[in-house]
Every structure is written in structure tokens, then in C-alpha cells.
C-alpha atoms as a PDB file:
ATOM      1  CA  UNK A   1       0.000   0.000   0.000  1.00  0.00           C
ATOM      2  CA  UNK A   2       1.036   3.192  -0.973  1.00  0.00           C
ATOM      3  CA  UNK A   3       1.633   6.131   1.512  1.00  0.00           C
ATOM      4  CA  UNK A   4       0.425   9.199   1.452  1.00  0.00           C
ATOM      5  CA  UNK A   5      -0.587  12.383   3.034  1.00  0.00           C
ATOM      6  CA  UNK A   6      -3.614  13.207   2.302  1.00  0.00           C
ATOM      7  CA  UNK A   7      -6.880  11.622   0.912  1.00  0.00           C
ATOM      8  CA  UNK A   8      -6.599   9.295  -2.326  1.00  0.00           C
ATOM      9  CA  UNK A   9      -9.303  11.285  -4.100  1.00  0.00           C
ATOM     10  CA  UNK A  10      -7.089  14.968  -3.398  1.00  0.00           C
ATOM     11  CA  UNK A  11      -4.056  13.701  -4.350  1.00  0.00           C
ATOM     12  CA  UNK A  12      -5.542  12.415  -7.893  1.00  0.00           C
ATOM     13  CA  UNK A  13      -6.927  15.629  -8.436  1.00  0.00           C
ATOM     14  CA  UNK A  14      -4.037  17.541  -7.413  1.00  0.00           C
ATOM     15  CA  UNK A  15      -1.902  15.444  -9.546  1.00  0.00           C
ATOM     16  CA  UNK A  16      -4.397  15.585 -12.059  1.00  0.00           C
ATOM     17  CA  UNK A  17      -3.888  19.292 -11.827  1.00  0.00           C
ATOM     18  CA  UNK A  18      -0.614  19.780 -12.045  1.00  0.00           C
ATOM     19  CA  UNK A  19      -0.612  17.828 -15.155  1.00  0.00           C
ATOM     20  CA  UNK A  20      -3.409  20.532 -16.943  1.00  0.00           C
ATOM     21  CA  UNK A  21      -1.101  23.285 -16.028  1.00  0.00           C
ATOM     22  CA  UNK A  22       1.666  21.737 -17.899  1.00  0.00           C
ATOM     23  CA  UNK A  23      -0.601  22.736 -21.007  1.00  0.00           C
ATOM     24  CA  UNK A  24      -0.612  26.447 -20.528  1.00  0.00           C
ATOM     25  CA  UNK A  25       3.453  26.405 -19.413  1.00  0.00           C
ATOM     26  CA  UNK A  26       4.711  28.987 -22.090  1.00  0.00           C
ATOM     27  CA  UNK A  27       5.567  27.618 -25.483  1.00  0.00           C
ATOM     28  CA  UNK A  28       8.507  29.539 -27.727  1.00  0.00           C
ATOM     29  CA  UNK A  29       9.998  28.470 -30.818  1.00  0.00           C
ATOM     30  CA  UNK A  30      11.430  25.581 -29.948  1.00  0.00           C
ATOM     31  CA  UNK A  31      10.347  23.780 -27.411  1.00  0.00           C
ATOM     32  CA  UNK A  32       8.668  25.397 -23.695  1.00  0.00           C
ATOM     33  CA  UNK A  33       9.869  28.812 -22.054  1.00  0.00           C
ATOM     34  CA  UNK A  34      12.349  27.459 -19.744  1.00  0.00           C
ATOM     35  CA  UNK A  35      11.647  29.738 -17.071  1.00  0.00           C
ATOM     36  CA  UNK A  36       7.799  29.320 -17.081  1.00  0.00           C
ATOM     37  CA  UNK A  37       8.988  25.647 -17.140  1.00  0.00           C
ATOM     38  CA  UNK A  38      10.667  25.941 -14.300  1.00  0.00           C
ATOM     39  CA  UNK A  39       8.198  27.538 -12.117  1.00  0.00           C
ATOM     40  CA  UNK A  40       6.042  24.753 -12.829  1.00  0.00           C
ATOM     41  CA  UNK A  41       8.480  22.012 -11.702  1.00  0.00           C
ATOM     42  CA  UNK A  42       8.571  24.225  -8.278  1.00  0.00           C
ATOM     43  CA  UNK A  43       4.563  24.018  -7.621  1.00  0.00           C
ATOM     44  CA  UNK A  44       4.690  20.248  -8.762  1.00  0.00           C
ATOM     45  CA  UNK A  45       7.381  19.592  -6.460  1.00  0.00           C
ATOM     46  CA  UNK A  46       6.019  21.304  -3.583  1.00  0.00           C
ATOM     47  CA  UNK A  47       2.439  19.750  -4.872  1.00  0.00           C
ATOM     48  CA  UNK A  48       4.059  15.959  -4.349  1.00  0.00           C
ATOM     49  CA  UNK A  49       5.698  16.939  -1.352  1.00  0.00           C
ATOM     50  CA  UNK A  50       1.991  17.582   0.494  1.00  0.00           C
ATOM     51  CA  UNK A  51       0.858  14.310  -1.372  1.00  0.00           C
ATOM     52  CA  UNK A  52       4.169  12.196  -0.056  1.00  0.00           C
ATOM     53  CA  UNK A  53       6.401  14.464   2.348  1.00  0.00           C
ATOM     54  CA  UNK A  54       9.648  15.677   1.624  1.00  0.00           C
ATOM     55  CA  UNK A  55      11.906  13.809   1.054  1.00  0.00           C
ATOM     56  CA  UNK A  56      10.042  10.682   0.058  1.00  0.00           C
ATOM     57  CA  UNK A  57      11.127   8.559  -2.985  1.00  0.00           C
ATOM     58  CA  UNK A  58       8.372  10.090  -5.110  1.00  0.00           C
ATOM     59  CA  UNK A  59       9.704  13.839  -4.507  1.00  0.00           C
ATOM     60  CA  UNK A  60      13.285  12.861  -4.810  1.00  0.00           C
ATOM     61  CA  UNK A  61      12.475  11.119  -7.846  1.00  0.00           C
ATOM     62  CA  UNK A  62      11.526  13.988  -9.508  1.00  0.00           C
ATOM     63  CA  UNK A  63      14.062  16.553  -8.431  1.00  0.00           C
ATOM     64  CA  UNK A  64      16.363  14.176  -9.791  1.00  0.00           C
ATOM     65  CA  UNK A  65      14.618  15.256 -13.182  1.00  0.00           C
ATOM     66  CA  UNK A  66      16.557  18.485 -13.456  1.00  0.00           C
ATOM     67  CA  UNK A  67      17.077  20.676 -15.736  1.00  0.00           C
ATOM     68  CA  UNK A  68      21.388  21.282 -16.642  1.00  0.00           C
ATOM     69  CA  UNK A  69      22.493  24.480 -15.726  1.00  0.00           C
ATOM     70  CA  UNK A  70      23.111  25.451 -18.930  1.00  0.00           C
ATOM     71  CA  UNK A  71      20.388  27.558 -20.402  1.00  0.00           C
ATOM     72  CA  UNK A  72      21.347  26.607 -24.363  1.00  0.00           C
ATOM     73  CA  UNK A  73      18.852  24.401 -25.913  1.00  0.00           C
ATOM     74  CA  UNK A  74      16.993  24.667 -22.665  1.00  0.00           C
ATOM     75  CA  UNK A  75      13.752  25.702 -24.586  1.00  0.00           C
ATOM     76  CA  UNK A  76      13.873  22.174 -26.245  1.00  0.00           C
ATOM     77  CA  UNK A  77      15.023  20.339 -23.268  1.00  0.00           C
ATOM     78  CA  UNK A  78      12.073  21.532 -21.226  1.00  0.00           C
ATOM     79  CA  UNK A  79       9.866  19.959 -23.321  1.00  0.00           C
ATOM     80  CA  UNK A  80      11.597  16.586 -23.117  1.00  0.00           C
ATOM     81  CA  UNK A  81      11.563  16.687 -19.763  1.00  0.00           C
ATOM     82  CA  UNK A  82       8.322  18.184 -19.119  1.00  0.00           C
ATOM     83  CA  UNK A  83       6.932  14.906 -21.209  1.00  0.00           C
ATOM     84  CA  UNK A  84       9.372  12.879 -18.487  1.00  0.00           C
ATOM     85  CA  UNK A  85       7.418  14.527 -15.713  1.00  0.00           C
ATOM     86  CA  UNK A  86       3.661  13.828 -17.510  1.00  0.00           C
ATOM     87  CA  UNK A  87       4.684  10.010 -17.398  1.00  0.00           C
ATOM     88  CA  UNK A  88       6.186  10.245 -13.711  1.00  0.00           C
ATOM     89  CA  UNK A  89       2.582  11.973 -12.639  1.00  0.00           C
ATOM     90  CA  UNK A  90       0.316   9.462 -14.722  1.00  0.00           C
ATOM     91  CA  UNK A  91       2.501   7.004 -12.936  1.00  0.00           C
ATOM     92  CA  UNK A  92       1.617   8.357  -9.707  1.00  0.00           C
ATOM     93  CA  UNK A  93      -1.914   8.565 -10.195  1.00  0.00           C
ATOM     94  CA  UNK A  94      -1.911   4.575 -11.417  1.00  0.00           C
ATOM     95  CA  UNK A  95      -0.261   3.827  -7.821  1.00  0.00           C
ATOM     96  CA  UNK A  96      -2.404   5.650  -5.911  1.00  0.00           C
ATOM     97  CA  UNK A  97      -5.553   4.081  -7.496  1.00  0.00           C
ATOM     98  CA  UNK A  98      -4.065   1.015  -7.243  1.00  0.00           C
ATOM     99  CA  UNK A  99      -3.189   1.352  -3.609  1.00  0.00           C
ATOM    100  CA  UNK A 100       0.401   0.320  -3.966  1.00  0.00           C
ATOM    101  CA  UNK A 101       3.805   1.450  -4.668  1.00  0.00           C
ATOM    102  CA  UNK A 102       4.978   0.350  -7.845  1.00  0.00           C
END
């Protein structure tokens, strides 16, 4: 069985949520606006935090999804990793239904 924080039904939603405001993260050229990016991966992380608690293998997990430091090519990188972090959350959601860690 899973842990979590907070009631199976909020943390699908909030999950759920995070994943819809990965569609309006700014888009450029390239890929996603890096920055805008960026800020999302903070609310996410801080979202899965309240779902898990810091410093659970779900939060690490996806702060080990980082961008480089480098900002060239970051616009197209984002997107590649902001398709990484869609899969990670779907995942999530799966366990959680499924009442177990995977």
C-alpha cells in the first residue's frame, strides 16, 4: 500500500492538476519557455511533497529530473523533460488508485 498524506481522491486531483497546467506552461519556438517551465516544476514539487512528504522517494524522484544548468537548448530540453514529468505523474496517479507502490 502506498503512503500518502492526504486523501486518495485529493491527491488524484491535485496530480491531475498539475498535469493541466503543464498545457498552458509557455511555449517559444522551440520547445517550452524554460523559465515558465521551471516555475512549474517548483509548484509540482512542492504539490508531491503535500501528497508524499519531503523527502520521500516520489519527490526525490523527480528533483532528480533536473534541468542542466546550462540555459542553451533549454527551450527544447524543457519539453523533453516536461513529457518525463507527464509520465512520472500518470505514474503516480496509477499507484495511488491502485493502492500500492509500484
Amino acid at each position: 500500500m502506498v503512503t500518502i498524506r492526504v486523501a486518495p481522491e485529493d491527491a488524484v486531483l491535485a496530480l491531475r492538476e498539475r498535469i493541466e497546467a503543464l498545457n498552458v506552461v509557455k511555449k517559444d519556438g522551440a520547445g517550452l519557455d524554460y523559465y515558465d517551465f521551471v516555475r512549474w516544476c517548483s509548484k509540482t514539487w512542492q504539490t508531491v511533497d503535500r501528497i508524499y512528504g519531503q523527502g520521500s522517494p516520489h519527490s526525490e524522484e523527480l528533483r532528480t529530473l533536473a534541468l542542466a544548468n546550462c540555459s542553451c537548448n533549454a527551450s527544447l530540453q524543457a519539453l523533453v523533460m516536461a513529457e518525463e514529468y507527464h509520465a512520472r505523474l500518470l505514474a503516480f496517479i496509477d499507484e495511488i488508485r491502485a493502492g500500492k507502490p509500484e
